[in-house]
N, C-alpha and C. Protein backbone atom coordinates (compact mmCIF):
# COMPACT_ATOMS: atom_id res chain seq x y z
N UNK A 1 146.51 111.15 67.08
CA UNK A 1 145.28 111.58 66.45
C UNK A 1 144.27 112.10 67.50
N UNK A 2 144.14 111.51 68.55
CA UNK A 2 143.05 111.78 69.82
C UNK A 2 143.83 113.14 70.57
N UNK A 3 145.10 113.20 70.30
CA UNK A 3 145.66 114.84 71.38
C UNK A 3 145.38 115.61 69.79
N UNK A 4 145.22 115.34 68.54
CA UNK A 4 144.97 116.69 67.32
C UNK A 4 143.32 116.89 67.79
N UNK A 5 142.44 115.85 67.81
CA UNK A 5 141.33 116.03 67.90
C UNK A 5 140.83 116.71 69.29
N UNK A 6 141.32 116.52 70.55
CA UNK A 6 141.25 117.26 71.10
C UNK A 6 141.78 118.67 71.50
N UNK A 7 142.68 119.08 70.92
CA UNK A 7 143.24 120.47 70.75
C UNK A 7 142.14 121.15 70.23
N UNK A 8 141.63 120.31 68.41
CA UNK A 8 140.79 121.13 67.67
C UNK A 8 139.58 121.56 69.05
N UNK A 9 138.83 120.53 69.16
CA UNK A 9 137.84 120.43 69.69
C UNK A 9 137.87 122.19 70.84
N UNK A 10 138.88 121.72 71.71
CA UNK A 10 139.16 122.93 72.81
C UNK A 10 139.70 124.32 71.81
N UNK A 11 139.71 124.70 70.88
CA UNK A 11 139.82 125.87 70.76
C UNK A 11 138.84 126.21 69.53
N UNK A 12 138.08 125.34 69.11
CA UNK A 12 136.66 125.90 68.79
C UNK A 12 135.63 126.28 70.10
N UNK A 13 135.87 125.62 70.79
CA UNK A 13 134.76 125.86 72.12
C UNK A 13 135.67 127.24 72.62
N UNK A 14 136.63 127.31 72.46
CA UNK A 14 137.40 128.65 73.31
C UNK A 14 137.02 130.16 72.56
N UNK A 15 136.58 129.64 71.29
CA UNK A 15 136.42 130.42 70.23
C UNK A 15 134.68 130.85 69.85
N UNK A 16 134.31 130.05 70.20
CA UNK A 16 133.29 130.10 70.43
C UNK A 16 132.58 130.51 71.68
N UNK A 17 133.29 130.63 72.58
CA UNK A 17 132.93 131.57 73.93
C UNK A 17 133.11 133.20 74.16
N UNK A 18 134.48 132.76 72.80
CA UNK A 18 134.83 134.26 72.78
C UNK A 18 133.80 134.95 71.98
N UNK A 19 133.20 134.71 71.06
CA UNK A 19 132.35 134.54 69.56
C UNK A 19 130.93 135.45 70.98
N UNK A 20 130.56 134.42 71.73
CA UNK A 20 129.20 134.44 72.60
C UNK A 20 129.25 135.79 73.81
N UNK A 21 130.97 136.11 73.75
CA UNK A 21 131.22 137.02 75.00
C UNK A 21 131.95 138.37 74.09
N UNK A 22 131.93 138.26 72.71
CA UNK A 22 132.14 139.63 72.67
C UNK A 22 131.12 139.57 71.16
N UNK A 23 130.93 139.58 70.25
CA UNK A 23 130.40 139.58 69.07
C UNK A 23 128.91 140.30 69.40
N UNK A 24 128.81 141.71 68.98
CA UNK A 24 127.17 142.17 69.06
C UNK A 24 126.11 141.67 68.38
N UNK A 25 124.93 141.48 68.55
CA UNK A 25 123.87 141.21 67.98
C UNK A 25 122.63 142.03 68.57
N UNK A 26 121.96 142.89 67.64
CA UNK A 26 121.37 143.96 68.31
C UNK A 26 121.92 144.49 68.84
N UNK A 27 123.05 144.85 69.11
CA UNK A 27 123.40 145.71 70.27
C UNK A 27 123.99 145.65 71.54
N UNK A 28 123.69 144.13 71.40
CA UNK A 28 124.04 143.23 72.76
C UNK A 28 124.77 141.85 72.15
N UNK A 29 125.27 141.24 73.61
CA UNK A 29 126.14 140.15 73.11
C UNK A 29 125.09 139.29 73.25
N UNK A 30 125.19 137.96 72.68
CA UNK A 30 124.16 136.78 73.02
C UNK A 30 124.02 136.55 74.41
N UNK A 31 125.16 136.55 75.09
CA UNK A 31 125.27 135.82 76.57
C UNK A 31 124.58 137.38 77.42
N UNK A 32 124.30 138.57 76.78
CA UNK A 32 123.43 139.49 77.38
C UNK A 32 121.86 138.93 77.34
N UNK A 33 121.70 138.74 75.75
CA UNK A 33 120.60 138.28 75.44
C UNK A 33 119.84 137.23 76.54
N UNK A 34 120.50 136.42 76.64
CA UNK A 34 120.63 134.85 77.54
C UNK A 34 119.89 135.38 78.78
N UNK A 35 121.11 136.12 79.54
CA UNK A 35 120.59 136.67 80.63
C UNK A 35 119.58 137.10 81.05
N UNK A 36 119.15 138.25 79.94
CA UNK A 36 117.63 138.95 80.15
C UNK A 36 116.61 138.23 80.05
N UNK A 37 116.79 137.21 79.07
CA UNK A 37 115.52 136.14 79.05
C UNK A 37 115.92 135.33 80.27
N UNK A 38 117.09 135.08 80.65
CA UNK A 38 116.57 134.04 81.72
C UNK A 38 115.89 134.66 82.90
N UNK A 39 116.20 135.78 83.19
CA UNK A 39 115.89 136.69 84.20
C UNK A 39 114.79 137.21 83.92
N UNK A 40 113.92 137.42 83.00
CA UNK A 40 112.72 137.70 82.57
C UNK A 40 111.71 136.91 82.72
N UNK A 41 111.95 135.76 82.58
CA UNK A 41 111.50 134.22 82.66
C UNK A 41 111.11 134.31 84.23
N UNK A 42 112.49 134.06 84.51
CA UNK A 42 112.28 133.78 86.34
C UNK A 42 111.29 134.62 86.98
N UNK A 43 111.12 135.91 86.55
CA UNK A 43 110.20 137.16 87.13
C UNK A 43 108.87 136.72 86.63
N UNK A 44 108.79 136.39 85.64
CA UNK A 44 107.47 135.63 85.12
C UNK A 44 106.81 134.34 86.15
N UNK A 45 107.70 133.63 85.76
CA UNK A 45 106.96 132.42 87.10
C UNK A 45 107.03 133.15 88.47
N UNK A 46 107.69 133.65 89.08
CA UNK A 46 107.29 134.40 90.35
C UNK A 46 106.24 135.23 90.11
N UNK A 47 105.84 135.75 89.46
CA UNK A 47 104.35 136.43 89.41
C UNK A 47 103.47 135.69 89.04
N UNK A 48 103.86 134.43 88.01
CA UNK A 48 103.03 133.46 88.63
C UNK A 48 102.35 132.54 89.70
N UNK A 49 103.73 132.73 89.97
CA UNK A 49 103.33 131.64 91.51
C UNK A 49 102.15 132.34 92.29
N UNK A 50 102.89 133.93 92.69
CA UNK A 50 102.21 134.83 93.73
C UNK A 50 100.63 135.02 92.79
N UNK A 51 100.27 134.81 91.78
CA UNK A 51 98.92 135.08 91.40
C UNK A 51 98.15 133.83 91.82
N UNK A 52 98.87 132.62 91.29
CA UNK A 52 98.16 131.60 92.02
C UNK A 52 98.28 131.55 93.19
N UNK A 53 98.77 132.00 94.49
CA UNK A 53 98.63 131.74 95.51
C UNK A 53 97.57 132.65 96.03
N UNK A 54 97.33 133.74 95.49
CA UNK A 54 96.60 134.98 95.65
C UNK A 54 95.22 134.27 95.28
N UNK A 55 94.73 133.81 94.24
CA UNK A 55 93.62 133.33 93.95
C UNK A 55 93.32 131.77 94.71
N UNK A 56 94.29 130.94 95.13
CA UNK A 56 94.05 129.74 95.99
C UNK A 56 93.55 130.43 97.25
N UNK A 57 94.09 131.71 97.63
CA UNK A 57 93.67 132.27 98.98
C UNK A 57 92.20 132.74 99.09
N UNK A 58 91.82 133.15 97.87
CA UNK A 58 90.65 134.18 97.62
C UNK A 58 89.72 132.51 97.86
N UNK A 59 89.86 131.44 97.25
CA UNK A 59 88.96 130.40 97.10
C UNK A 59 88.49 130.25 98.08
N UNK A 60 89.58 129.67 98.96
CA UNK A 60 89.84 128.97 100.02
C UNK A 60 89.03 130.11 101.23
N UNK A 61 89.24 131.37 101.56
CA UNK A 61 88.03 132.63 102.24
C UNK A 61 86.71 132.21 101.62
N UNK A 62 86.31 132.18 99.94
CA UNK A 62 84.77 132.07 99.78
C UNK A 62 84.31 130.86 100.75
N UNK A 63 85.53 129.91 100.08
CA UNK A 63 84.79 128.67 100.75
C UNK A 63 84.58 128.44 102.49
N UNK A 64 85.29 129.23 103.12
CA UNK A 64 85.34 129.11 104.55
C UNK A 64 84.27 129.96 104.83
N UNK A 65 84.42 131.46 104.05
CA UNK A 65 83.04 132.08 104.64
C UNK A 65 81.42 131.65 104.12
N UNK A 66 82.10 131.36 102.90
CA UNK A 66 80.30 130.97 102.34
C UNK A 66 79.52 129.37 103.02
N UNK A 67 80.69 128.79 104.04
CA UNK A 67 80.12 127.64 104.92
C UNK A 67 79.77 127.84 106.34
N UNK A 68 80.12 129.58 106.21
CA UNK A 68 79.81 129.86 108.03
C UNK A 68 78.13 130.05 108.20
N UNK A 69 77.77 130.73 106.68
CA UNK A 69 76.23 130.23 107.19
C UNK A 69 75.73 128.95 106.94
N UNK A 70 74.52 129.01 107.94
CA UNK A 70 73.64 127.84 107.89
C UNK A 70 72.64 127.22 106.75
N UNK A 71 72.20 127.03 106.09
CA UNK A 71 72.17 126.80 104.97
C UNK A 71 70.10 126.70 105.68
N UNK A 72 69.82 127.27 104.66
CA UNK A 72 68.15 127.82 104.66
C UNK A 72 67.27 126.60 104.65
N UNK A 73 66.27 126.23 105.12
CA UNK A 73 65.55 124.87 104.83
C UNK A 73 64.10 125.29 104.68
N UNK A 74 63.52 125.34 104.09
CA UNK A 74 61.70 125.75 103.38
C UNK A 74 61.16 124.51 103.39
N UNK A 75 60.38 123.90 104.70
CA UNK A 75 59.40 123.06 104.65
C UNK A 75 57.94 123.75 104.61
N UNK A 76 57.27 122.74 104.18
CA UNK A 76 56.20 122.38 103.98
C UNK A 76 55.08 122.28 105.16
N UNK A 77 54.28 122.52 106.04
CA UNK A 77 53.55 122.25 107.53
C UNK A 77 53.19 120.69 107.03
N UNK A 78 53.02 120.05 106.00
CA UNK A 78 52.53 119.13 105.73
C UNK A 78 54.29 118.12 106.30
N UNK A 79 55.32 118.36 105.28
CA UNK A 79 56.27 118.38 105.54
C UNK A 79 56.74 117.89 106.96
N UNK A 80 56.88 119.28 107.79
CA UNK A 80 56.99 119.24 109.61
C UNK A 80 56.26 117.85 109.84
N UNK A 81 54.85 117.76 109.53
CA UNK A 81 53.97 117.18 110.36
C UNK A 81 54.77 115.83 110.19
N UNK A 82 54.78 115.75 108.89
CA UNK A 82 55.31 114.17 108.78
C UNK A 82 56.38 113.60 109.32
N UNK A 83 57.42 114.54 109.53
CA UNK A 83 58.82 114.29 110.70
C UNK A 83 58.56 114.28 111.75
N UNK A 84 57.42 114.93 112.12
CA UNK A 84 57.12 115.01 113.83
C UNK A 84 56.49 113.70 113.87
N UNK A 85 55.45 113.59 113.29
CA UNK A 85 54.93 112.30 113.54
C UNK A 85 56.29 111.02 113.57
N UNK A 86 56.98 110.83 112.69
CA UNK A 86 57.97 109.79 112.69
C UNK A 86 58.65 109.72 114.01
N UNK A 87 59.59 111.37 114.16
CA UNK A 87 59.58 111.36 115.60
C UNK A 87 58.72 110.87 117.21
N UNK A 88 57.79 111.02 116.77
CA UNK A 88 56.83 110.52 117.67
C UNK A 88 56.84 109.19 117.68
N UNK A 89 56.60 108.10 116.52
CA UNK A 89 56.43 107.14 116.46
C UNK A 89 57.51 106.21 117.08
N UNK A 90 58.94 107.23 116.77
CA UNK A 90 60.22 106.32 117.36
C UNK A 90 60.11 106.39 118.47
N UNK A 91 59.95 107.68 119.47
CA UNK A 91 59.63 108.09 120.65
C UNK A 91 58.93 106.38 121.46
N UNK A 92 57.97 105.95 120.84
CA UNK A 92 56.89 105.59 121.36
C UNK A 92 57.25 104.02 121.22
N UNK A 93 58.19 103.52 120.33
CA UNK A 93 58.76 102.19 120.31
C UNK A 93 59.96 102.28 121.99
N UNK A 94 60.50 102.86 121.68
CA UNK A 94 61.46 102.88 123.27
C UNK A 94 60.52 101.99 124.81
């Protein structure tokens, strides 16, 4: 019973390969079909990847150049005075 069941088994799958490797659909066989999407796919995430790496790069320049300047500080003379004085005061504990 287990060598009938496996005979069946192996020549539906044999038949079914044949079914996938010659039988048109659209125009094409399935296992064409298969291909182009898988290969379509793959070209997809590679232009993914390279876009995200393209835009991690672009970040990564703002952020390096937009930290090369010094960053602006607008005091007050009232402001100054009061740091200088503190300064002074530590000055003067020593």
């Amino acid at each position: 019973m287990r060598f009938i069941r496996f005979v069946l088994w192996t020549s539906l799958m044999v038949g079914f390969g044949i079914f996938l490797s010659r039988y048109k659909v659209l125009g094409k066989t399935p296992v064409d079909h298969a291909q182009r999407m898988w290969n379509q796919q793959a070209t997809q995430d590679r232009v993914h990847r390279v876009e995200q790496k393209a835009h991690d790069a672009i970040e990564d320049a703002k952020v390096h150049l937009g930290s090369a300047k010094a960053p602006r500080e607008h005091h007050s003379a009232d402001e100054r005075a009061a740091v200088n004085q503190l300064i002074a005061q530590r000055g003067a504990k020593k």
